[in-house]
N, C-alpha and C. Protein backbone atom coordinates (compact mmCIF):
# COMPACT_ATOMS: atom_id res chain seq x y z
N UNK A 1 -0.09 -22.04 0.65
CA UNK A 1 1.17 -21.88 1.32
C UNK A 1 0.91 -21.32 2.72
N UNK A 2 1.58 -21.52 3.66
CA UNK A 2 1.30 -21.55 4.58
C UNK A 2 2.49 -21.08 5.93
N UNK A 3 2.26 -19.61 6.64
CA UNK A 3 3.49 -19.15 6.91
C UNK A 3 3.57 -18.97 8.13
N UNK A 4 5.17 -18.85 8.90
CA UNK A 4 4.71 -18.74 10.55
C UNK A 4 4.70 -17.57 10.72
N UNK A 5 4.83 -16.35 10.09
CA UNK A 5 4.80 -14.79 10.26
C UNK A 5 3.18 -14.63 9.81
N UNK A 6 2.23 -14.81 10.48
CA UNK A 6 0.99 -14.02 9.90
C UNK A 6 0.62 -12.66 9.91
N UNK A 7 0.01 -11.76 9.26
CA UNK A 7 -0.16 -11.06 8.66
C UNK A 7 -1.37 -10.50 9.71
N UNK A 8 -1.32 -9.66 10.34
CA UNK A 8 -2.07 -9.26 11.52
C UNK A 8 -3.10 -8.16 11.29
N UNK A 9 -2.56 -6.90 10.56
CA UNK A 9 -3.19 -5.84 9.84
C UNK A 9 -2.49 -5.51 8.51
N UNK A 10 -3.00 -4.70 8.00
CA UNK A 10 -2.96 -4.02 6.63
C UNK A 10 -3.57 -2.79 7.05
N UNK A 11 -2.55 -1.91 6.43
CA UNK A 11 -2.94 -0.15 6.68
C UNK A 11 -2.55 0.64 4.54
N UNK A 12 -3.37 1.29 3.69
CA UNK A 12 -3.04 1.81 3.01
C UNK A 12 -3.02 2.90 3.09
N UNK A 13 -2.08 3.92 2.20
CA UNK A 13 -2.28 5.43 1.64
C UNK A 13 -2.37 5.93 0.46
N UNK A 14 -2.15 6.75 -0.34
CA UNK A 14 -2.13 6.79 -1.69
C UNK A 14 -0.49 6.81 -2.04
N UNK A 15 0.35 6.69 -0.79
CA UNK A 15 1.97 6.25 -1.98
C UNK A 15 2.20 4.99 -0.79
N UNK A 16 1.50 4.54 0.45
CA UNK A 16 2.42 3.46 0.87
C UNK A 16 1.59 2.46 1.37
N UNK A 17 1.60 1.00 1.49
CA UNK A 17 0.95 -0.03 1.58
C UNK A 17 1.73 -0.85 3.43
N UNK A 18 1.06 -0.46 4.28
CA UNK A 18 1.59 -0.89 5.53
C UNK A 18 1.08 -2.57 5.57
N UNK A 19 1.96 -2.98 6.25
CA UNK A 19 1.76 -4.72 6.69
C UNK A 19 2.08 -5.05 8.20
N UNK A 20 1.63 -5.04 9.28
CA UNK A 20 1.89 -5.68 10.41
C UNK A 20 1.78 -7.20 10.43
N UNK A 21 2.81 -7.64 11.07
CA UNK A 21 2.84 -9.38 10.91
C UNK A 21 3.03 -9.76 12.63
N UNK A 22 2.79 -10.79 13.05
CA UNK A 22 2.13 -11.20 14.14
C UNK A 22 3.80 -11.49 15.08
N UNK A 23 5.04 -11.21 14.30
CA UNK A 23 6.38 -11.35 14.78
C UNK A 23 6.52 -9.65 15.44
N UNK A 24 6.37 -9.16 15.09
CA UNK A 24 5.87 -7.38 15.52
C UNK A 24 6.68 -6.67 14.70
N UNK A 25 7.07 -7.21 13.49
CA UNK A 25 7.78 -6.65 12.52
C UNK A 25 6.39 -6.05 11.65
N UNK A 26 6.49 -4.39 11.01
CA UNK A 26 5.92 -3.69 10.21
C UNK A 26 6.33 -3.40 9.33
N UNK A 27 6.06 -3.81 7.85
CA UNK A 27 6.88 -3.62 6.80
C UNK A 27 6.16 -2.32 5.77
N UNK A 28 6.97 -1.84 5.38
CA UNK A 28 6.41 -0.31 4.80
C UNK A 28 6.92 -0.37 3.17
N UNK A 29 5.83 -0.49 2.30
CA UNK A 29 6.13 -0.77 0.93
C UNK A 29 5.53 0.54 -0.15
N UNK A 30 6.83 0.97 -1.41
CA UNK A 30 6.31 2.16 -1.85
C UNK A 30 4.99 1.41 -2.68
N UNK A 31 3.94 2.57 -3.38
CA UNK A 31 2.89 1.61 -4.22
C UNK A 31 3.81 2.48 -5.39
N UNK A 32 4.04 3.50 -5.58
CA UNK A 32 5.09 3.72 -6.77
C UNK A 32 5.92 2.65 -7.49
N UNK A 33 6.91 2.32 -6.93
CA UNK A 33 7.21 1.22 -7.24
C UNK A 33 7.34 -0.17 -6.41
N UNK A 34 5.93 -0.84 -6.30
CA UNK A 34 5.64 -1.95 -5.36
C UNK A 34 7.24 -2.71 -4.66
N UNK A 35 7.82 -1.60 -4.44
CA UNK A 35 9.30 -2.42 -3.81
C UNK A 35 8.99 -1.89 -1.69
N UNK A 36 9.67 -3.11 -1.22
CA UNK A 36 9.68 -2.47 0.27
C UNK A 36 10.97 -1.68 0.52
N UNK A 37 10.49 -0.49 0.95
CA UNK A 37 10.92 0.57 1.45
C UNK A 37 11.80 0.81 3.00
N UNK A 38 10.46 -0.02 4.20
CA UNK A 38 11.20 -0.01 4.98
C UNK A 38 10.68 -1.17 6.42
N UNK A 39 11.15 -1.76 7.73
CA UNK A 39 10.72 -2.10 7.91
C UNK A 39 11.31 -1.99 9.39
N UNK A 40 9.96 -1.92 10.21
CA UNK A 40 10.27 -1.62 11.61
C UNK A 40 9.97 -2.79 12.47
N UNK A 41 10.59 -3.11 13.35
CA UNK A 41 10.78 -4.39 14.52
C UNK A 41 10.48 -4.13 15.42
N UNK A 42 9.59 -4.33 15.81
CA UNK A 42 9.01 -4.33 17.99
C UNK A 42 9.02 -5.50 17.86
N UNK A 43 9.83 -7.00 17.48
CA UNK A 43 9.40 -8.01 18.29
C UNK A 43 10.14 -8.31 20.10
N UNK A 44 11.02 -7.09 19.92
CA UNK A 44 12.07 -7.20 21.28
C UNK A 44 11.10 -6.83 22.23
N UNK A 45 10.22 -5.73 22.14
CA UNK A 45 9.77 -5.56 23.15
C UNK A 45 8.06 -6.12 23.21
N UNK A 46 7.64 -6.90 22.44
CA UNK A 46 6.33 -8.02 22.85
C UNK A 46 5.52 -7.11 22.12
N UNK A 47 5.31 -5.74 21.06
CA UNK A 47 4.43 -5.15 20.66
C UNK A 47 4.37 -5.75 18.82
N UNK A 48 2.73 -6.07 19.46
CA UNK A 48 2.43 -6.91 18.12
C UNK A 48 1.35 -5.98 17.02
N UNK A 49 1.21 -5.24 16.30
CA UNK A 49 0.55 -4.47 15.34
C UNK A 49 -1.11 -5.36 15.17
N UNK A 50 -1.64 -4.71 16.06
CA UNK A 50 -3.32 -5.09 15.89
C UNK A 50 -4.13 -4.41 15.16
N UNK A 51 -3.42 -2.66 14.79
CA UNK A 51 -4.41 -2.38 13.86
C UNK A 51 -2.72 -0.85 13.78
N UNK A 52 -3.22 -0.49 12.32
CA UNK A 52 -2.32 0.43 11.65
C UNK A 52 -2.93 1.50 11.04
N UNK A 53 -2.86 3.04 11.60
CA UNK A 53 -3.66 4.10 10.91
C UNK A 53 -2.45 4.85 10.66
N UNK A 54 -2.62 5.64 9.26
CA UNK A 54 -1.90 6.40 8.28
C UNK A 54 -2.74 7.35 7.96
N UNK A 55 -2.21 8.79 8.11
CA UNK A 55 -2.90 9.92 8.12
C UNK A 55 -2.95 10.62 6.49
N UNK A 56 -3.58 11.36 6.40
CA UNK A 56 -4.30 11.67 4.77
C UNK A 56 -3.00 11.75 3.82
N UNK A 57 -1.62 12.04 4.56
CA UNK A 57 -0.77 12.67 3.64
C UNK A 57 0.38 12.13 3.91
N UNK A 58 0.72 10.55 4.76
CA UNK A 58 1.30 9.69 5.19
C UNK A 58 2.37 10.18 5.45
N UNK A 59 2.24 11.08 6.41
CA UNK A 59 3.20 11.43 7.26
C UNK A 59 3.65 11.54 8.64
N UNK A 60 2.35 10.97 9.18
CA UNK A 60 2.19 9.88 10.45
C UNK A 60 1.87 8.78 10.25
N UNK A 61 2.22 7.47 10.66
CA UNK A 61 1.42 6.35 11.05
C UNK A 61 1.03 5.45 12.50
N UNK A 62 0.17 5.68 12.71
CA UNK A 62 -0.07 5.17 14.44
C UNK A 62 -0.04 3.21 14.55
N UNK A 63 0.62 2.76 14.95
CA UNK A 63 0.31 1.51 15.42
C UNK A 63 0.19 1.15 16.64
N UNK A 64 -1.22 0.58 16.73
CA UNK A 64 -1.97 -0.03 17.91
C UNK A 64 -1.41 -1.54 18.37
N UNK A 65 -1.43 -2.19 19.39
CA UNK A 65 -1.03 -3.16 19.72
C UNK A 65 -2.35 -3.65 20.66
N UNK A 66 -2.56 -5.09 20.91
CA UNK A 66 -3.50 -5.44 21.87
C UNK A 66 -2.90 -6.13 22.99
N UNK A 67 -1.75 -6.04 23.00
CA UNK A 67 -0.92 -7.35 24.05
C UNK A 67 -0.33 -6.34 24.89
N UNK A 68 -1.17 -6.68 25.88
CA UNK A 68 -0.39 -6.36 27.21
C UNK A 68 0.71 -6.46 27.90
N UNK A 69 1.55 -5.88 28.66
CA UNK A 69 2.82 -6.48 28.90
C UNK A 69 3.38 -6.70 29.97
């Protein structure tokens, strides 16, 4: 299957499973109960998730972008 949102990074923690997709939407899923939780949109402003760090106790998460603007 084959999709036009690709899947850019993957960030884990021990309760949440991050997804950056190449639309600049970041989707934030519990692993408690594998349901999505929440999901954040930069495609308005051109920031696309190139890499996703989550700190020991996931209560920061940093997202990097590579696209210049």
């Amino acid at each position: 299957m084959e999709t036009k949102n690709s899947i850019t990074c993957v960030s884990v923690s021990d309760k949440f499973l991050f997804i950056g997709r190449e639309s600049g939407i970041v989707q934030k899923f519990s692993l408690s109960t594998c349901s999505i939780i929440d999901v954040h949109m930069n495609e308005s402003n051109g920031i696309v998730a190139s890499k996703i760090s989550v700190n020991s106790n996931s209560t920061f998460v940093h997202i990097f972008s590579t696209h210049l603007f």
